[in-house]
PDB file of N, CA and C in Angstrom:
ATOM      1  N   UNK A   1      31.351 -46.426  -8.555  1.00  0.00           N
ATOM      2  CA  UNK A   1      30.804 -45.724  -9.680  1.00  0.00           C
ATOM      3  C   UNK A   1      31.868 -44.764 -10.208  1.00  0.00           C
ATOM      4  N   UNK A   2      31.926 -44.927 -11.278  1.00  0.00           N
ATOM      5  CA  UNK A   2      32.700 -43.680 -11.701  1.00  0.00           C
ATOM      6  C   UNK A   2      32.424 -42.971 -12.678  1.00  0.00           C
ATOM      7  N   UNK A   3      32.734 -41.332 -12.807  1.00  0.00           N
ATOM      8  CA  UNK A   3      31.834 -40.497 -13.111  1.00  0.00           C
ATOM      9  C   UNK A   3      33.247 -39.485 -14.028  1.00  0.00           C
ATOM     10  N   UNK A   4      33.031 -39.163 -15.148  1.00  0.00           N
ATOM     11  CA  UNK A   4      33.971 -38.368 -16.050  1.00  0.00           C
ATOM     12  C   UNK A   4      33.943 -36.957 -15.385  1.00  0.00           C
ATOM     13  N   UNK A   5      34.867 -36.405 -15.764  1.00  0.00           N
ATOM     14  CA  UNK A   5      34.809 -35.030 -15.450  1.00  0.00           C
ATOM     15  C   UNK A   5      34.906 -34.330 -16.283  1.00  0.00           C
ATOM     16  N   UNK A   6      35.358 -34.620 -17.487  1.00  0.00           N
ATOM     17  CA  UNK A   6      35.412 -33.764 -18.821  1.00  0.00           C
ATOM     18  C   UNK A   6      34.672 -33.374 -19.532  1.00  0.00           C
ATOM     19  N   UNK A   7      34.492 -32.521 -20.181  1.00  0.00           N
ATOM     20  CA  UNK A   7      33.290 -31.557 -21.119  1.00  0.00           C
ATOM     21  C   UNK A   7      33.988 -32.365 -22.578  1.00  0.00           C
ATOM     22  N   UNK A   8      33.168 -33.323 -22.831  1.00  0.00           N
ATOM     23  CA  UNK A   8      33.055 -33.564 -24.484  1.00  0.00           C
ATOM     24  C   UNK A   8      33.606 -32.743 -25.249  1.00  0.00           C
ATOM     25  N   UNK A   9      34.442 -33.230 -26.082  1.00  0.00           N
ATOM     26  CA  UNK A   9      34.976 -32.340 -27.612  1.00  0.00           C
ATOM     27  C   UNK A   9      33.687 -31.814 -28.702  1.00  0.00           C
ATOM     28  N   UNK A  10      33.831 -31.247 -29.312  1.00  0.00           N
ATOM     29  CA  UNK A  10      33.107 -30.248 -30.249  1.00  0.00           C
ATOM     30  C   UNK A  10      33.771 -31.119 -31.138  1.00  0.00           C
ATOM     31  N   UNK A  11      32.011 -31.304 -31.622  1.00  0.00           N
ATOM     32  CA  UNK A  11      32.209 -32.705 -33.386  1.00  0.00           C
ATOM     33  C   UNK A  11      31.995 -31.399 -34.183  1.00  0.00           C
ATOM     34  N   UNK A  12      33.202 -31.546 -35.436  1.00  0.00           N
ATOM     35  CA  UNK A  12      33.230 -30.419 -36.241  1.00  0.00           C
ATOM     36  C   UNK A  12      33.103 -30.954 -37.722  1.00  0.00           C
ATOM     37  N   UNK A  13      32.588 -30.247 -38.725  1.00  0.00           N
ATOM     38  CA  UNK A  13      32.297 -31.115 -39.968  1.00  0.00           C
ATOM     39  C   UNK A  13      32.396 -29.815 -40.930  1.00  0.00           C
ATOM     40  N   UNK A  14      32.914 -30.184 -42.024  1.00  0.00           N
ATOM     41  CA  UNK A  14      32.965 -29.266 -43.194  1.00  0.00           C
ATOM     42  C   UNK A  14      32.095 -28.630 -43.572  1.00  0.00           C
ATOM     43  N   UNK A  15      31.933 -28.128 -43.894  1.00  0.00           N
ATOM     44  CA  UNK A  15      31.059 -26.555 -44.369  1.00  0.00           C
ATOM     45  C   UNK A  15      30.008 -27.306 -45.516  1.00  0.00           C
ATOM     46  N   UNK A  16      31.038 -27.581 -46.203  1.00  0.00           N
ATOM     47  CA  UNK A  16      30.334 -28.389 -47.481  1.00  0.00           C
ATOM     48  C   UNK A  16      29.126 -30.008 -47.276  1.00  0.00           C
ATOM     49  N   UNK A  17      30.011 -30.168 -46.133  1.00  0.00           N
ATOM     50  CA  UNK A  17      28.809 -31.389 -45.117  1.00  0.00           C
ATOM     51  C   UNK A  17      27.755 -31.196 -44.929  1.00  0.00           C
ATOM     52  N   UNK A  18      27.797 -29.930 -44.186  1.00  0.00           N
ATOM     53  CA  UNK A  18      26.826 -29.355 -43.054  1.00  0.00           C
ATOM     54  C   UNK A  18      25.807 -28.974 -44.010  1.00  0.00           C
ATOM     55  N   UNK A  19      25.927 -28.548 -45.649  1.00  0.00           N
ATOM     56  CA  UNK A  19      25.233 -27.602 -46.666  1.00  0.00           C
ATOM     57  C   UNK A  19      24.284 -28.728 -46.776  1.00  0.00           C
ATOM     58  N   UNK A  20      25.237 -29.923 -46.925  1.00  0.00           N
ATOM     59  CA  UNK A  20      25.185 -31.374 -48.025  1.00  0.00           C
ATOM     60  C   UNK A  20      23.627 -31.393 -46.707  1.00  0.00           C
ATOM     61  N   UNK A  21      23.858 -32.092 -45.649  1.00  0.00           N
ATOM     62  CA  UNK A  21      23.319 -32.639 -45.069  1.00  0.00           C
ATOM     63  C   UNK A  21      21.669 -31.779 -44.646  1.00  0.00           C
ATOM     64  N   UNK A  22      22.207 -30.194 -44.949  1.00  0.00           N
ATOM     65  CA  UNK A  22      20.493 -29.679 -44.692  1.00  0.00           C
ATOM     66  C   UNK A  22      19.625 -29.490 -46.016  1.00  0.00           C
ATOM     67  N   UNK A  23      20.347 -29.776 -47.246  1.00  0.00           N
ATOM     68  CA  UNK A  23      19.611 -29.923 -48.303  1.00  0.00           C
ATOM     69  C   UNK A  23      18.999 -31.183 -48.425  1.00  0.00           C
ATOM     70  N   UNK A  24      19.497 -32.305 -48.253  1.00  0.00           N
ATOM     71  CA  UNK A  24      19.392 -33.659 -47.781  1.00  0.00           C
ATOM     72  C   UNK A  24      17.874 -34.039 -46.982  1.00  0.00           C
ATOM     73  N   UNK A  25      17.971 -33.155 -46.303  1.00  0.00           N
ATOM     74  CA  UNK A  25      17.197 -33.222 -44.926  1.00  0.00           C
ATOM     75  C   UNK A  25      15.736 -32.553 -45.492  1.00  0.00           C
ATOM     76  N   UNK A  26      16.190 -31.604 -46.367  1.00  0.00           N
ATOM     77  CA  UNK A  26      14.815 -30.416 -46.491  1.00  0.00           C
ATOM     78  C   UNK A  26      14.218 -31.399 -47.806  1.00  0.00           C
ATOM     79  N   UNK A  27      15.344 -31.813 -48.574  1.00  0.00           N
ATOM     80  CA  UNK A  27      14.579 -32.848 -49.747  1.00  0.00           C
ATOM     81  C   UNK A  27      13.838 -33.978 -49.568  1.00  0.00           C
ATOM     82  N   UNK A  28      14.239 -34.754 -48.313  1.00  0.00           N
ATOM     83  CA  UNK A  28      13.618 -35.851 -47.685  1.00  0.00           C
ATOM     84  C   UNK A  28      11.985 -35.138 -46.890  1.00  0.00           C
ATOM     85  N   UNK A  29      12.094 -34.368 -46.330  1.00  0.00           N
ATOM     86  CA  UNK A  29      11.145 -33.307 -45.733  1.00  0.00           C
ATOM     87  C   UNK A  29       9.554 -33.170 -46.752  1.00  0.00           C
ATOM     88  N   UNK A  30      10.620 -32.356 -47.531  1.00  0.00           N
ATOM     89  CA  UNK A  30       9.539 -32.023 -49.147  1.00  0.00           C
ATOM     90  C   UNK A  30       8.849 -32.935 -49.992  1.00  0.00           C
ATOM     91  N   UNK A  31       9.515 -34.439 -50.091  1.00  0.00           N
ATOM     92  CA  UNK A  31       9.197 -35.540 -50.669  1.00  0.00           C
ATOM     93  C   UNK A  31       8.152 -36.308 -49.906  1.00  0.00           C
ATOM     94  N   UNK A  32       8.640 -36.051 -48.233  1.00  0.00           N
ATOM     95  CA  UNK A  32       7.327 -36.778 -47.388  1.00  0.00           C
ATOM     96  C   UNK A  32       6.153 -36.499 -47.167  1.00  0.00           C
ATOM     97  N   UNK A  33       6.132 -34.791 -47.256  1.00  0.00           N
ATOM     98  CA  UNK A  33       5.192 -33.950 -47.564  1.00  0.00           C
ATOM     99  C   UNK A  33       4.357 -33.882 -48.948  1.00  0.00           C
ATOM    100  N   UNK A  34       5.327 -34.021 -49.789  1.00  0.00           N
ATOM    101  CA  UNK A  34       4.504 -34.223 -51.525  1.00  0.00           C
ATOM    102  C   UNK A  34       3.765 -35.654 -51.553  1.00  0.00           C
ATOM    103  N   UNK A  35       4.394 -36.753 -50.756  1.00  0.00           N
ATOM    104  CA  UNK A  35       3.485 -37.721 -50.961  1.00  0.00           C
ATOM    105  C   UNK A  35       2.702 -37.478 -50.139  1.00  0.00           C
ATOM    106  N   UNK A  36       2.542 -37.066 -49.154  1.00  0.00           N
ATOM    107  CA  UNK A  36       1.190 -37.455 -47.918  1.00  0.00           C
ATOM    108  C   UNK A  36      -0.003 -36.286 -48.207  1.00  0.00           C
ATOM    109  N   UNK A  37       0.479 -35.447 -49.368  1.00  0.00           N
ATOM    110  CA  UNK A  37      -0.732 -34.750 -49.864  1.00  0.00           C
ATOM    111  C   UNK A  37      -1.345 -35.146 -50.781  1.00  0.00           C
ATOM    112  N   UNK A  38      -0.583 -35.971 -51.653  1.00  0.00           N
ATOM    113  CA  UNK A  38      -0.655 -36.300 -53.012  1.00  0.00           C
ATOM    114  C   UNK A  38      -1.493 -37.615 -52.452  1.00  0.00           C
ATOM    115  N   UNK A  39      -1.680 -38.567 -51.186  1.00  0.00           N
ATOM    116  CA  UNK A  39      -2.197 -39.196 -51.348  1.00  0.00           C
ATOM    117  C   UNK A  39      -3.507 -39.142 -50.855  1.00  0.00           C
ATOM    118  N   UNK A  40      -3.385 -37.610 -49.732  1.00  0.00           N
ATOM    119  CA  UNK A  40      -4.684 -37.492 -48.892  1.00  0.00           C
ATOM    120  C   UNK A  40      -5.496 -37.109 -50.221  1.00  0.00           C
ATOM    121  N   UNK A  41      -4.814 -36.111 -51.409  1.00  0.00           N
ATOM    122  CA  UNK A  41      -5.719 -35.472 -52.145  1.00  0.00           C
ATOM    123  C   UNK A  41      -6.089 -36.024 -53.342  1.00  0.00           C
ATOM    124  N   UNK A  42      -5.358 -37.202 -53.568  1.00  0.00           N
ATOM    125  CA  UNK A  42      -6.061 -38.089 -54.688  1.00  0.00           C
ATOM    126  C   UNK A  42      -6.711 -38.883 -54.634  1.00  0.00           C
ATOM    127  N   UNK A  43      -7.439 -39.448 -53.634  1.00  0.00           N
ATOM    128  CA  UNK A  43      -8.284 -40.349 -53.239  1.00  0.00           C
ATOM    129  C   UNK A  43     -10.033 -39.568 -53.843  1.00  0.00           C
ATOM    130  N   UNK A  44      -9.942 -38.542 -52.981  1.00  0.00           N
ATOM    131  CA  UNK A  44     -10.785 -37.681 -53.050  1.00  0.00           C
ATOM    132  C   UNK A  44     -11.335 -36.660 -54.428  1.00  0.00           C
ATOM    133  N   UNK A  45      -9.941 -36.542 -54.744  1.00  0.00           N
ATOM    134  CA  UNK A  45     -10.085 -35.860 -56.505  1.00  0.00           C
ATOM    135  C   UNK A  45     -10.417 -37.258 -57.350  1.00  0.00           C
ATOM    136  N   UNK A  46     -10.306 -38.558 -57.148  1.00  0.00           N
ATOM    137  CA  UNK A  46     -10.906 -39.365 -58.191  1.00  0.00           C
ATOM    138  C   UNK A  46     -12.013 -40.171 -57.685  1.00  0.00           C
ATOM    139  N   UNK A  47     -12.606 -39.754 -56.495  1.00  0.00           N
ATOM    140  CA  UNK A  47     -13.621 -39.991 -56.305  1.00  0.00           C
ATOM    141  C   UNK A  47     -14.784 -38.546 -56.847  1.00  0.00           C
ATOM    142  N   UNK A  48     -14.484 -37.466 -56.456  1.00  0.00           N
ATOM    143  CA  UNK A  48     -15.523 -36.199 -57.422  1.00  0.00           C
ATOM    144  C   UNK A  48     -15.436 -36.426 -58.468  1.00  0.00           C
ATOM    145  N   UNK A  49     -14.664 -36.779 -59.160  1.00  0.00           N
ATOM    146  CA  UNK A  49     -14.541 -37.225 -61.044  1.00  0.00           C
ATOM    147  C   UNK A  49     -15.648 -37.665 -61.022  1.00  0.00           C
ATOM    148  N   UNK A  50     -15.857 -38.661 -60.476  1.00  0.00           N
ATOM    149  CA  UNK A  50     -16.936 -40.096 -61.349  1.00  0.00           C
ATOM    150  C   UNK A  50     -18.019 -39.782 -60.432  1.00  0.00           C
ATOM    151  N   UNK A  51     -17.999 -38.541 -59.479  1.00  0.00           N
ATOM    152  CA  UNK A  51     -19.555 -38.795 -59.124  1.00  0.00           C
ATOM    153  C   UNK A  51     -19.788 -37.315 -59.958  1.00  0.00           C
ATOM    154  N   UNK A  52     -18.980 -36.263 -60.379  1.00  0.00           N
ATOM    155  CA  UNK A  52     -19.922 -35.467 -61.280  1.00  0.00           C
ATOM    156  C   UNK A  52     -19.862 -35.819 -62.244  1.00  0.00           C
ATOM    157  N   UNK A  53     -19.469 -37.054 -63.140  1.00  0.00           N
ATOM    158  CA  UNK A  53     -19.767 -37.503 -64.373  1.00  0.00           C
ATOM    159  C   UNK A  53     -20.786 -38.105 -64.310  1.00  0.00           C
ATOM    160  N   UNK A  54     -21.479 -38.517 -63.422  1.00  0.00           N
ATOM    161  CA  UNK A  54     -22.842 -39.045 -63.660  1.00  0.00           C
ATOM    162  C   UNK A  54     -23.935 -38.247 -63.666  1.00  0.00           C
ATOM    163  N   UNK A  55     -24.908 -38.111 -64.772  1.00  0.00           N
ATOM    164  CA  UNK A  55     -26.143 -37.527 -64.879  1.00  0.00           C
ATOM    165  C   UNK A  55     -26.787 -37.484 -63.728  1.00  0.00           C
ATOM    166  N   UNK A  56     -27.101 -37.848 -62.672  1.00  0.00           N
ATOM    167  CA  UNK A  56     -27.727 -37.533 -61.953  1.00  0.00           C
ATOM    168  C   UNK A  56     -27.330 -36.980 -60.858  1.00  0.00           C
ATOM    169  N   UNK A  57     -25.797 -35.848 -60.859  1.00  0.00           N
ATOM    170  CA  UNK A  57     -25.147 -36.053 -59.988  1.00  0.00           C
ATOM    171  C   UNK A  57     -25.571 -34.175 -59.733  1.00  0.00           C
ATOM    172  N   UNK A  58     -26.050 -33.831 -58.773  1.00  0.00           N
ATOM    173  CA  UNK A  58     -25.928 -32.253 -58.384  1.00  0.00           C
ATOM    174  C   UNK A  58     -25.142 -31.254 -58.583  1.00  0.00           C
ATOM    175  N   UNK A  59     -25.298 -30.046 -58.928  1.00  0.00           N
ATOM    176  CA  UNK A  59     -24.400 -29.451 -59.554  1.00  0.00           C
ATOM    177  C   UNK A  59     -25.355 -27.459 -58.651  1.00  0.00           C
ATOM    178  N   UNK A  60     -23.907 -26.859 -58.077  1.00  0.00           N
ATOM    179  CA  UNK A  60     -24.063 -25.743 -57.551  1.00  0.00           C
ATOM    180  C   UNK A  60     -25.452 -24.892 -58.670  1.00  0.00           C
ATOM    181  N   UNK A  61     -24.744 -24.700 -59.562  1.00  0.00           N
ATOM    182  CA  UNK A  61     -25.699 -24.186 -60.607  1.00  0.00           C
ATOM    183  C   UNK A  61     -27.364 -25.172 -60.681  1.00  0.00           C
ATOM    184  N   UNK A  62     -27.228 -25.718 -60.335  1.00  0.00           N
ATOM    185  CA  UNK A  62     -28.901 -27.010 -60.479  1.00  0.00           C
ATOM    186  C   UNK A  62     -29.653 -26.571 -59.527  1.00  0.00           C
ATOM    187  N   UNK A  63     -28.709 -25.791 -58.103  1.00  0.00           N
ATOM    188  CA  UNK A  63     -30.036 -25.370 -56.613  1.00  0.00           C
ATOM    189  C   UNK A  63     -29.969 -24.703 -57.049  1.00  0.00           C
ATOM    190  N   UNK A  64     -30.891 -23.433 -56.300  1.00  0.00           N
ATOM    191  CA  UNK A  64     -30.967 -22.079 -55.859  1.00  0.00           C
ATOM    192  C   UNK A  64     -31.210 -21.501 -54.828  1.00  0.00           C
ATOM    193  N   UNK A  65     -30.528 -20.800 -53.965  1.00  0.00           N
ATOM    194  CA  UNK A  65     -30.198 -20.182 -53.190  1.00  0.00           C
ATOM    195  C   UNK A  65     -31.553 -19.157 -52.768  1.00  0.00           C
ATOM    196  N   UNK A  66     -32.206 -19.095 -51.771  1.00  0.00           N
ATOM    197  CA  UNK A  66     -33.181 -18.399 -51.657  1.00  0.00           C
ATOM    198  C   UNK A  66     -32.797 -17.286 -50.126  1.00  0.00           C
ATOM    199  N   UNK A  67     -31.623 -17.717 -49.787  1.00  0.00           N
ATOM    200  CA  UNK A  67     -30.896 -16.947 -48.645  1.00  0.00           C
ATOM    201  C   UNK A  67     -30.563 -15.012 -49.158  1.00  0.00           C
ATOM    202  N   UNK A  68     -30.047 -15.263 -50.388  1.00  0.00           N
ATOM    203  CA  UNK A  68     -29.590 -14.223 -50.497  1.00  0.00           C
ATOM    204  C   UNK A  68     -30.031 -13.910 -52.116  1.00  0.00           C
ATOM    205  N   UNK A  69     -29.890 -12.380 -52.396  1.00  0.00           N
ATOM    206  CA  UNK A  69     -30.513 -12.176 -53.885  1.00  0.00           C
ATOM    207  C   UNK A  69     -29.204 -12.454 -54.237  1.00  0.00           C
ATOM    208  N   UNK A  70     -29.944 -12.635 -56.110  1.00  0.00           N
ATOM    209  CA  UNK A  70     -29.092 -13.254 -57.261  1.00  0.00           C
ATOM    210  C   UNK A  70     -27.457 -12.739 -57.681  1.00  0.00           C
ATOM    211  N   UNK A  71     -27.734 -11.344 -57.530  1.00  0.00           N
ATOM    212  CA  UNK A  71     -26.399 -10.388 -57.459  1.00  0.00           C
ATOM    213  C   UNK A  71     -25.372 -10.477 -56.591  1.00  0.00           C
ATOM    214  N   UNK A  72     -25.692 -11.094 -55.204  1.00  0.00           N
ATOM    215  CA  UNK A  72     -24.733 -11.095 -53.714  1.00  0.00           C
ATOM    216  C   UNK A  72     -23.677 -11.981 -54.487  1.00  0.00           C
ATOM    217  N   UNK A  73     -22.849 -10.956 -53.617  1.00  0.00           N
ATOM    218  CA  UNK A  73     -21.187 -11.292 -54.266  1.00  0.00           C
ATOM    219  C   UNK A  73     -20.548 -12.406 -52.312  1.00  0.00           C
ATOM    220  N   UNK A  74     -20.879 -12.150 -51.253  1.00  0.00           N
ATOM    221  CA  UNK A  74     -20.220 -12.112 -50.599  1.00  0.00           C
ATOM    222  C   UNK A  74     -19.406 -11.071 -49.938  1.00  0.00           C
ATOM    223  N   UNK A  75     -19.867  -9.715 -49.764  1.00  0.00           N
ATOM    224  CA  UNK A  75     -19.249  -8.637 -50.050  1.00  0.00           C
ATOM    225  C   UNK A  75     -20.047  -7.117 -49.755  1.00  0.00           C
ATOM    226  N   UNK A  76     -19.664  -6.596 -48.980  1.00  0.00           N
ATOM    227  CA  UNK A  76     -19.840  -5.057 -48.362  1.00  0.00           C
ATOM    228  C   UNK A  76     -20.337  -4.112 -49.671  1.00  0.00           C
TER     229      UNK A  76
END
């Protein structure tokens, strides 16, 4: 078996690399993130469309609340 004894060299890269490569990184990041919201949250936003466009569809203002009087804000 044989076994190194040396401590690896230090990989060194330009300044301008290193910038390149974490903007790179944070843009790929931001883009994976903009789609995986954009798709959890559009499914759902065009499904409420078309069910409060229908007349028979419930609406906060249509109940009434018998928990609390008309004025309650939520609030001290």
């Amino acid at each position: 078996m044989n076994v190194s004894t040396t401590i690896p060299t230090t990989v060194q890269i330009r300044r301008e690399h290193l910038i390149g490569l974490i903007v790179a990184a944070a843009a790929l990041a931001a883009t994976i993130t903009w789609l995986l919201v954009a798709v959890a949250f559009d499914s759902g936003a065009t499904r409420t469309q078309q069910d409060v466009s229908r007349p028979s569809a419930v609406t906060p203002a249509a109940t009434q609340s018998t928990g609390y009087p008309s004025d309650y804000r939520g609030m001290p």
